[in-house]
N, C-alpha and C. Protein backbone atom coordinates (compact mmCIF):
# COMPACT_ATOMS: atom_id res chain seq x y z
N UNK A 1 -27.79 -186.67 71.12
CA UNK A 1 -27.66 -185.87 72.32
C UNK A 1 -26.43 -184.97 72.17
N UNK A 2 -26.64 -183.58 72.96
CA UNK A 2 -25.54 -182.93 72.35
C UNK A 2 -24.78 -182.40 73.59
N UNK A 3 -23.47 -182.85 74.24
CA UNK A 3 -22.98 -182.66 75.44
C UNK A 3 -22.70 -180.65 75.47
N UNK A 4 -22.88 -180.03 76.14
CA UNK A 4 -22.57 -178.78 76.16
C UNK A 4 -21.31 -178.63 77.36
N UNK A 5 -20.10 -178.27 77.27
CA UNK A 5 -19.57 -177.38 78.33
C UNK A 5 -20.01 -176.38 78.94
N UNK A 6 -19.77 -176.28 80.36
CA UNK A 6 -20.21 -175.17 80.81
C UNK A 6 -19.11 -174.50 81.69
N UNK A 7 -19.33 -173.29 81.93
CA UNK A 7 -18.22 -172.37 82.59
C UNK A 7 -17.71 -172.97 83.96
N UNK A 8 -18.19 -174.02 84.95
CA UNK A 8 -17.93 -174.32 86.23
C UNK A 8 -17.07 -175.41 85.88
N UNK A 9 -16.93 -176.05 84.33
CA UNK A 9 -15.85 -177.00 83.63
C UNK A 9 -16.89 -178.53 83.85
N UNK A 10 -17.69 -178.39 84.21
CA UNK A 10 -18.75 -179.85 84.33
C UNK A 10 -19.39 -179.89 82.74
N UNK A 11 -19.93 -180.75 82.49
CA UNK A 11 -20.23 -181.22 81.12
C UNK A 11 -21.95 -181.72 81.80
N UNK A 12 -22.91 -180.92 81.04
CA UNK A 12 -23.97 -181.63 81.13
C UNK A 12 -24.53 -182.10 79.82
N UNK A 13 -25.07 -183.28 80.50
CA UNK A 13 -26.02 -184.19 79.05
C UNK A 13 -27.52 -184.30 79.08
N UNK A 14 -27.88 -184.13 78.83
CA UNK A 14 -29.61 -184.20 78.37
C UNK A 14 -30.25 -184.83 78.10
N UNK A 15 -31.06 -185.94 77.83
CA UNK A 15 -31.62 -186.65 77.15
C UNK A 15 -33.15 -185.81 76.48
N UNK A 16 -33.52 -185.22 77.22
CA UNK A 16 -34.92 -184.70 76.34
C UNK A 16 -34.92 -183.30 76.17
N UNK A 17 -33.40 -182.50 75.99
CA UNK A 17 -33.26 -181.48 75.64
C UNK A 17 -32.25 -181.40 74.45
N UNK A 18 -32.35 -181.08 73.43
CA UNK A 18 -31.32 -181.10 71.93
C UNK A 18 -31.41 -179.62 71.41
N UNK A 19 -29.83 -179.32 71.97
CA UNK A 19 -29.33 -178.10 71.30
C UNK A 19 -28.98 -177.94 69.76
N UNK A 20 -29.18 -177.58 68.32
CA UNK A 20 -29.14 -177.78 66.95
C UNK A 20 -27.64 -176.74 66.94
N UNK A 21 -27.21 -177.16 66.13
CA UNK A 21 -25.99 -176.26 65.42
C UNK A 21 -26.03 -175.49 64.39
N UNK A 22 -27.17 -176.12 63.37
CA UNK A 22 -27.48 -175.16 62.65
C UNK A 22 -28.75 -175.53 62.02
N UNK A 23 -29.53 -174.60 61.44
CA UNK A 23 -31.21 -174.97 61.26
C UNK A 23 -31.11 -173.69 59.64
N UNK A 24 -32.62 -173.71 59.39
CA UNK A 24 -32.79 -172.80 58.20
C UNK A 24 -34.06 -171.88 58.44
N UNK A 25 -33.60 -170.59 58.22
CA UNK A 25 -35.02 -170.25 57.74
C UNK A 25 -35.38 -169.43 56.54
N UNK A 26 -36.37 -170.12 56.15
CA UNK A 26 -36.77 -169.48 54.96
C UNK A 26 -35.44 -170.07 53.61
N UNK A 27 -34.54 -168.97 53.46
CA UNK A 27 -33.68 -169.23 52.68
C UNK A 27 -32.31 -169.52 53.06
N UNK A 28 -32.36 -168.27 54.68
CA UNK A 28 -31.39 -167.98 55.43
C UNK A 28 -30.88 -169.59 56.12
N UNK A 29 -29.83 -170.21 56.24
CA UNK A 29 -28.92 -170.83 56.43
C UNK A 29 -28.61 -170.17 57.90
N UNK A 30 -28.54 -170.84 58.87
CA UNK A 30 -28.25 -170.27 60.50
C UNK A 30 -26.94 -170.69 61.19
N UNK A 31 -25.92 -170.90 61.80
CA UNK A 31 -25.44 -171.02 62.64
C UNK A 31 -25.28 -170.89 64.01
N UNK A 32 -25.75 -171.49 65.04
CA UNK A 32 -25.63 -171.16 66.30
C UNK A 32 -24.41 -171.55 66.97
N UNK A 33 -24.11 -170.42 67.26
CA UNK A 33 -22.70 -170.61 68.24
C UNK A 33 -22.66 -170.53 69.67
N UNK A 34 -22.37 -171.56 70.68
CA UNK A 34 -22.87 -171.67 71.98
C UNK A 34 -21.41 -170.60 72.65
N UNK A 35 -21.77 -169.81 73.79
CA UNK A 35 -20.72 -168.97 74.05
C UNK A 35 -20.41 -169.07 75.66
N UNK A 36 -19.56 -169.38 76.25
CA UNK A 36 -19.43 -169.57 77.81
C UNK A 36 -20.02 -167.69 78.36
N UNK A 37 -19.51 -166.88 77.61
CA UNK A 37 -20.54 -165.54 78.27
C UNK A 37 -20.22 -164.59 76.93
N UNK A 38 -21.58 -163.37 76.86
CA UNK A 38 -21.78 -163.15 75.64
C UNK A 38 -21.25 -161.32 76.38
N UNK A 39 -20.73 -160.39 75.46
CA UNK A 39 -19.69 -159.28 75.82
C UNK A 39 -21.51 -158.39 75.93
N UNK A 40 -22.58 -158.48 74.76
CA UNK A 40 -23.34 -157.53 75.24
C UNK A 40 -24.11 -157.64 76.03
N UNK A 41 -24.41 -158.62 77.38
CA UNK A 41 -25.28 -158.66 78.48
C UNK A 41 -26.37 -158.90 78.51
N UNK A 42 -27.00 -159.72 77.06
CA UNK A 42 -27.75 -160.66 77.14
C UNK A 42 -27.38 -161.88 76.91
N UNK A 43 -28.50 -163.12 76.78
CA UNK A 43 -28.39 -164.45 77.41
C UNK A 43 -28.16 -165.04 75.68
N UNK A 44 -28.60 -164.32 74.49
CA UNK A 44 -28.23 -164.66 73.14
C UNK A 44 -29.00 -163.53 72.41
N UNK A 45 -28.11 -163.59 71.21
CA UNK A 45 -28.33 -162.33 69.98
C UNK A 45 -28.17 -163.85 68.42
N UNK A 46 -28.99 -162.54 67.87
CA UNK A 46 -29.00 -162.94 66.38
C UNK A 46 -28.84 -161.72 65.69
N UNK A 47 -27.97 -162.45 64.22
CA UNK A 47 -27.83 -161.60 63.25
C UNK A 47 -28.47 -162.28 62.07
N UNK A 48 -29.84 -161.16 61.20
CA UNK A 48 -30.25 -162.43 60.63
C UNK A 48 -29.51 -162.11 59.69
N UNK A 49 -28.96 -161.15 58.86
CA UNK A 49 -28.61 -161.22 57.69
C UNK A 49 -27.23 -162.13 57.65
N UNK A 50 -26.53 -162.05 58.49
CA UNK A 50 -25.36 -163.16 59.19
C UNK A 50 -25.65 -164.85 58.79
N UNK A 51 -26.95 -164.89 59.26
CA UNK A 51 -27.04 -165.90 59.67
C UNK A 51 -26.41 -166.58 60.42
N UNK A 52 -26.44 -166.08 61.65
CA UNK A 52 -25.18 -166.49 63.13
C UNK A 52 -26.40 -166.03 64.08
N UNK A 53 -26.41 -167.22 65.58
CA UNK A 53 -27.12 -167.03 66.60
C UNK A 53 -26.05 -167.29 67.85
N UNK A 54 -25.80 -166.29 68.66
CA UNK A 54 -25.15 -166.69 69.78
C UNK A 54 -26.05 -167.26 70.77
N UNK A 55 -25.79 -168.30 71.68
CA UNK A 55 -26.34 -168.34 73.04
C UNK A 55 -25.28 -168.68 73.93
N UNK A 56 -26.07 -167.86 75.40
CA UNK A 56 -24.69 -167.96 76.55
C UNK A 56 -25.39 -169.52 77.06
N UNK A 57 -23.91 -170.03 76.98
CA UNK A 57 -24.14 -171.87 77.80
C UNK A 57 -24.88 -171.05 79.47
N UNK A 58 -25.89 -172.03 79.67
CA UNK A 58 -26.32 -171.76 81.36
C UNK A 58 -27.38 -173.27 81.35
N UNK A 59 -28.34 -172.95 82.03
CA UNK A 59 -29.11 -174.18 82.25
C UNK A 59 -29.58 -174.27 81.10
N UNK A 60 -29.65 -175.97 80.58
CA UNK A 60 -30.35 -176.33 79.05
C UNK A 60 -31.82 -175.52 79.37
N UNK A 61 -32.96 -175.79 80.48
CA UNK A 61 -34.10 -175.13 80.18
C UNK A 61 -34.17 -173.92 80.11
N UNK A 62 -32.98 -172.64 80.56
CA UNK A 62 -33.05 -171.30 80.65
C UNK A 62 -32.52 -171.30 78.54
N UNK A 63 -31.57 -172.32 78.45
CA UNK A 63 -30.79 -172.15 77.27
C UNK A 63 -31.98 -172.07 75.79
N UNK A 64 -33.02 -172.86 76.64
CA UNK A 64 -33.82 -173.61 75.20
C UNK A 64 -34.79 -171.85 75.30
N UNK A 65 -35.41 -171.43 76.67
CA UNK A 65 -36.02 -169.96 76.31
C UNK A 65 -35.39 -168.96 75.29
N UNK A 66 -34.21 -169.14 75.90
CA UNK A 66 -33.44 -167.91 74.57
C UNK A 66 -33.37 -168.99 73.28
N UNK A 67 -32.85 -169.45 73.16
CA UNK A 67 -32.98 -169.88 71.64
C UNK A 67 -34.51 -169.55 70.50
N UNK A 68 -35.44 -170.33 72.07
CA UNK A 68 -36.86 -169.75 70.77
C UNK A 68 -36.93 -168.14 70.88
N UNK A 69 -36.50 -167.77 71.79
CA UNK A 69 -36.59 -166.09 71.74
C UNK A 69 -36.06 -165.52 70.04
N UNK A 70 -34.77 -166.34 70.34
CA UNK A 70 -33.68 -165.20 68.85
C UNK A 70 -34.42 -166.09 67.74
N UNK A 71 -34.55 -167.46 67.82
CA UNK A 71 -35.50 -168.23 66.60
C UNK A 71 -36.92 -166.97 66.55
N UNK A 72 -37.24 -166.83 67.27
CA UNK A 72 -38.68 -165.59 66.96
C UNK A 72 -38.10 -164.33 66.13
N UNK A 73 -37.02 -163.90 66.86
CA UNK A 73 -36.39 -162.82 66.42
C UNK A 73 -36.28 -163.29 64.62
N UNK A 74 -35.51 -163.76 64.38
CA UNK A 74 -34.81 -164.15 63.14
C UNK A 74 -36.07 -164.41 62.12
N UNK A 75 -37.49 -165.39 62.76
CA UNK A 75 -38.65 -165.61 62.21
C UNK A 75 -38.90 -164.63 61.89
N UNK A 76 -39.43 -163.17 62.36
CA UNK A 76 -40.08 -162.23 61.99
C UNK A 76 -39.27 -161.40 60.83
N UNK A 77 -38.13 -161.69 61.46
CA UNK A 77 -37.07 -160.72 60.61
C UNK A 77 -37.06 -161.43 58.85
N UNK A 78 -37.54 -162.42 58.85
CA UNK A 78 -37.75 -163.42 57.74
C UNK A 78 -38.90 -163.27 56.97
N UNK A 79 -39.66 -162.59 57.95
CA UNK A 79 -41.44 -162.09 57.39
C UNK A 79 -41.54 -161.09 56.86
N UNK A 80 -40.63 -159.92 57.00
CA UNK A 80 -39.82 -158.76 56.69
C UNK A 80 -41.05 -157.77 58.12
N UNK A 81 -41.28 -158.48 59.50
CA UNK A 81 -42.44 -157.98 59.96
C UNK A 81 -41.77 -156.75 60.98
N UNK A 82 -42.17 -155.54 61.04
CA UNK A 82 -41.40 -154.97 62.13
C UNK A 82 -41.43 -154.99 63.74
N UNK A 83 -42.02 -156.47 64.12
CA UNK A 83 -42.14 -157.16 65.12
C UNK A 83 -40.94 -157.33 65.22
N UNK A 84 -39.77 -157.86 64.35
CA UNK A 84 -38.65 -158.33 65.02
C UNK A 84 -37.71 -157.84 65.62
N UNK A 85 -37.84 -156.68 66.01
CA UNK A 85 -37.25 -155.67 66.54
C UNK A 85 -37.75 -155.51 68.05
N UNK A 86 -39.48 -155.97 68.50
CA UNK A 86 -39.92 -155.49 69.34
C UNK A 86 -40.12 -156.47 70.47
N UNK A 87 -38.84 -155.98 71.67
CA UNK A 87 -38.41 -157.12 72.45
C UNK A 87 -39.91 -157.27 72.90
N UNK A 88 -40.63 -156.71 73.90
CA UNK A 88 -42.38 -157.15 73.98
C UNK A 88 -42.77 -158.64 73.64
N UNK A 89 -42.90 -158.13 72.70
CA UNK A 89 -43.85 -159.02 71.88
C UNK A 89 -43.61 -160.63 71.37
N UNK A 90 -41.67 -160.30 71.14
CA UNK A 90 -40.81 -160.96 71.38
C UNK A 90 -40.71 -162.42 72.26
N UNK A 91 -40.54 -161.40 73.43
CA UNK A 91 -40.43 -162.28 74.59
C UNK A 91 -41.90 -162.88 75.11
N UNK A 92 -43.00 -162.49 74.35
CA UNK A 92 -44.19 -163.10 75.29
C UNK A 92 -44.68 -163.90 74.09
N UNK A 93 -44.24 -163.86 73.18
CA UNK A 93 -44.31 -165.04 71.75
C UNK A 93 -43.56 -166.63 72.00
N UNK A 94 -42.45 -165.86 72.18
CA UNK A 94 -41.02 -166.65 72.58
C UNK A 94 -41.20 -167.56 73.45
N UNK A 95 -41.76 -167.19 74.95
CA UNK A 95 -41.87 -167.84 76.13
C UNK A 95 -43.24 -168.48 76.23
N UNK A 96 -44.27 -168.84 75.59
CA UNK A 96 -45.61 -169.32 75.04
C UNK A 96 -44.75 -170.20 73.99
N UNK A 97 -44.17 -170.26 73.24
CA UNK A 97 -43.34 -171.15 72.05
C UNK A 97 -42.30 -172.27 72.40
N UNK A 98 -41.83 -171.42 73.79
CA UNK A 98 -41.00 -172.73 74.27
C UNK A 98 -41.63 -173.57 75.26
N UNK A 99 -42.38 -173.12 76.03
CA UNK A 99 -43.41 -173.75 76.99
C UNK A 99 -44.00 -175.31 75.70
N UNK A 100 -44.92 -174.84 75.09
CA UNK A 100 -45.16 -175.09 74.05
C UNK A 100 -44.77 -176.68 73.65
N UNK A 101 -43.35 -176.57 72.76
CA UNK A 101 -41.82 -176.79 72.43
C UNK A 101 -41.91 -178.24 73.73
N UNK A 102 -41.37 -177.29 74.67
CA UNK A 102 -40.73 -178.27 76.31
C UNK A 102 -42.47 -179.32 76.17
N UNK A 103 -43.52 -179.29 75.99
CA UNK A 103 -44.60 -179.98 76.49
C UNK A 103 -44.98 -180.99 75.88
N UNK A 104 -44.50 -180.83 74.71
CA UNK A 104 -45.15 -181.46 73.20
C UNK A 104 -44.42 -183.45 73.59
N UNK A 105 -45.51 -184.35 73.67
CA UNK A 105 -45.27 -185.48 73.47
C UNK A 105 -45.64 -185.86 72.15
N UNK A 106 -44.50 -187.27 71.96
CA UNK A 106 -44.74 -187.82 70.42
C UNK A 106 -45.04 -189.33 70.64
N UNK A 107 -45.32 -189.89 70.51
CA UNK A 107 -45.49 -191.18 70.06
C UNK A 107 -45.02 -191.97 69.39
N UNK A 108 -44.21 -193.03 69.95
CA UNK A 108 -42.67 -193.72 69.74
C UNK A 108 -43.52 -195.02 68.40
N UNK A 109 -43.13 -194.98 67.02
CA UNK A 109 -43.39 -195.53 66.05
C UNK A 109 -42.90 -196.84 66.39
């Protein structure tokens, strides 16, 4: 479980939500850096050639939409597809992926 700070100074914990620190794609090596507020006025950015993902701390379920958003972003950008550029398509990939993601039960071995 991964405790997040948040800007009001309260600490929330999660049990069936897990924020990653860092993941891979493809070849690319990622870092996500959680940010109390982000300077360009969205909720998170990616750089893929960086390999760095910002997200602004807010609610874990608003937090987990952007993450698969810039994870889409970074995916396509990995495909070399010129989808990853196109917020659209983006965001209605993204938000079908985390729905998705949030629904998925497993079965305790």
């Amino acid at each position: 479980m991964r405790t997040l700070g948040f800007t009001n100074g309260m600490d929330l914990q999660r049990d069936d939500m897990i924020f990653p620190d860092k993941f891979k794609i493809g070849r690319t090596p990622y870092v996500v850096q959680y940010k109390a507020k982000l300077a360009c006025g969205s909720y998170g950015r990616v750089w893929p050639l960086a390999g760095v993902m910002h997200i602004e701390l807010r609610k874990p379920k608003d937090m987990n939409v952007t993450f698969w958003h810039e994870a889409t972003h970074a995916i396509l950008h990995d495909m070399n597809s010129p989808l990853w550029k196109d917020e659209k398509f983006v965001t209605a990939f993204s938000t079908r992926l985390a729905k998705m993601v949030d629904s998925a039960k497993f079965k305790e071995s």
